[in-house]
Protein backbone atom coordinates (compact mmCIF):
# COMPACT_ATOMS: atom_id res chain seq x y z
CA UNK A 1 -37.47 102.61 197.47
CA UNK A 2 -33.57 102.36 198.44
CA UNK A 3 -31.19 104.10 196.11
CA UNK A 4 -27.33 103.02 196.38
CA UNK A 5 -25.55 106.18 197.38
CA UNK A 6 -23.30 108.21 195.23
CA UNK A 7 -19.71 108.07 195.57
CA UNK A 8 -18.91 104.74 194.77
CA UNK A 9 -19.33 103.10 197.73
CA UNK A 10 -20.33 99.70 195.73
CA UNK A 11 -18.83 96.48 197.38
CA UNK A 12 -17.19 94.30 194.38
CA UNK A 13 -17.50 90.22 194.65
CA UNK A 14 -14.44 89.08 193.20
CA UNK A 15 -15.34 86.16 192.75
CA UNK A 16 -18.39 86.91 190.77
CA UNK A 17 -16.45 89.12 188.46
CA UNK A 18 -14.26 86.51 187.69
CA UNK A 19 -16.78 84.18 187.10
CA UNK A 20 -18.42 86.88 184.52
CA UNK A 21 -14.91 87.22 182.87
CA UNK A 22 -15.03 83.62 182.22
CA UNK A 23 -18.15 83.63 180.52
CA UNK A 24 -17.57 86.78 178.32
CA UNK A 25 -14.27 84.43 176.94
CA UNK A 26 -16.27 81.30 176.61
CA UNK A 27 -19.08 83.87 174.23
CA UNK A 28 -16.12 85.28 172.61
CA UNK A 29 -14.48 81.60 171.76
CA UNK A 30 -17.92 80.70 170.83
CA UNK A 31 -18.82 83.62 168.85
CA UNK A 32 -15.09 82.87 166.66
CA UNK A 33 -15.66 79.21 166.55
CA UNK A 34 -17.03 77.31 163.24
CA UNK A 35 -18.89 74.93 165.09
CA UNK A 36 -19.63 73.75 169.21
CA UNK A 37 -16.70 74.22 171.43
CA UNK A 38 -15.27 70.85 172.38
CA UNK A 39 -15.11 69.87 176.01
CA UNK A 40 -10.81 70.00 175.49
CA UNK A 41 -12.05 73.68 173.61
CA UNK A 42 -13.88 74.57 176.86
CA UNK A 43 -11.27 74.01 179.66
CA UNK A 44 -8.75 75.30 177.69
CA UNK A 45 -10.31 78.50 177.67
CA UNK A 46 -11.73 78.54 181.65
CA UNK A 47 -7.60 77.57 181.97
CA UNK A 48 -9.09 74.10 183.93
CA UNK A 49 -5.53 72.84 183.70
CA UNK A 50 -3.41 75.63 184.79
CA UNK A 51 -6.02 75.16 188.16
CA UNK A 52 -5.10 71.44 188.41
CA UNK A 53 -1.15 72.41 188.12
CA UNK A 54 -1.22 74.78 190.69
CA UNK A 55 -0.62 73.29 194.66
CA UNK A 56 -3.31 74.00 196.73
CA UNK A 57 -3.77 76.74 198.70
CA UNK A 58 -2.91 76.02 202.80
């Protein structure tokens, strides 16, 4: 069996954590909501059109 070493040597996907930030605030908006997120509910909190505003990158 292989055991990550001590010391914090632990490589960090950033895109993965963002992706699991995402989905804690879409449970969270869930979790406060009276009933199903609507689609307009749902981009607004994954911020769908602050992506769209913003130029692509070159």
């Amino acid at each position: 069996m292989r055991v990550a070493p001590a010391g914090g040597t632990a490589v960090q996907d950033h895109v993965a954590l963002a992706e699991i930030e995402l989905c804690g605030e879409l449970i969270i908006a869930a979790s406060a909501a009276e009933d199903r997120l609507s689609m307009e509910s749902i981009d607004q909190v994954l911020r769908v059109a602050e992506e769209r505003a913003e130029p692509p990158a070159a």
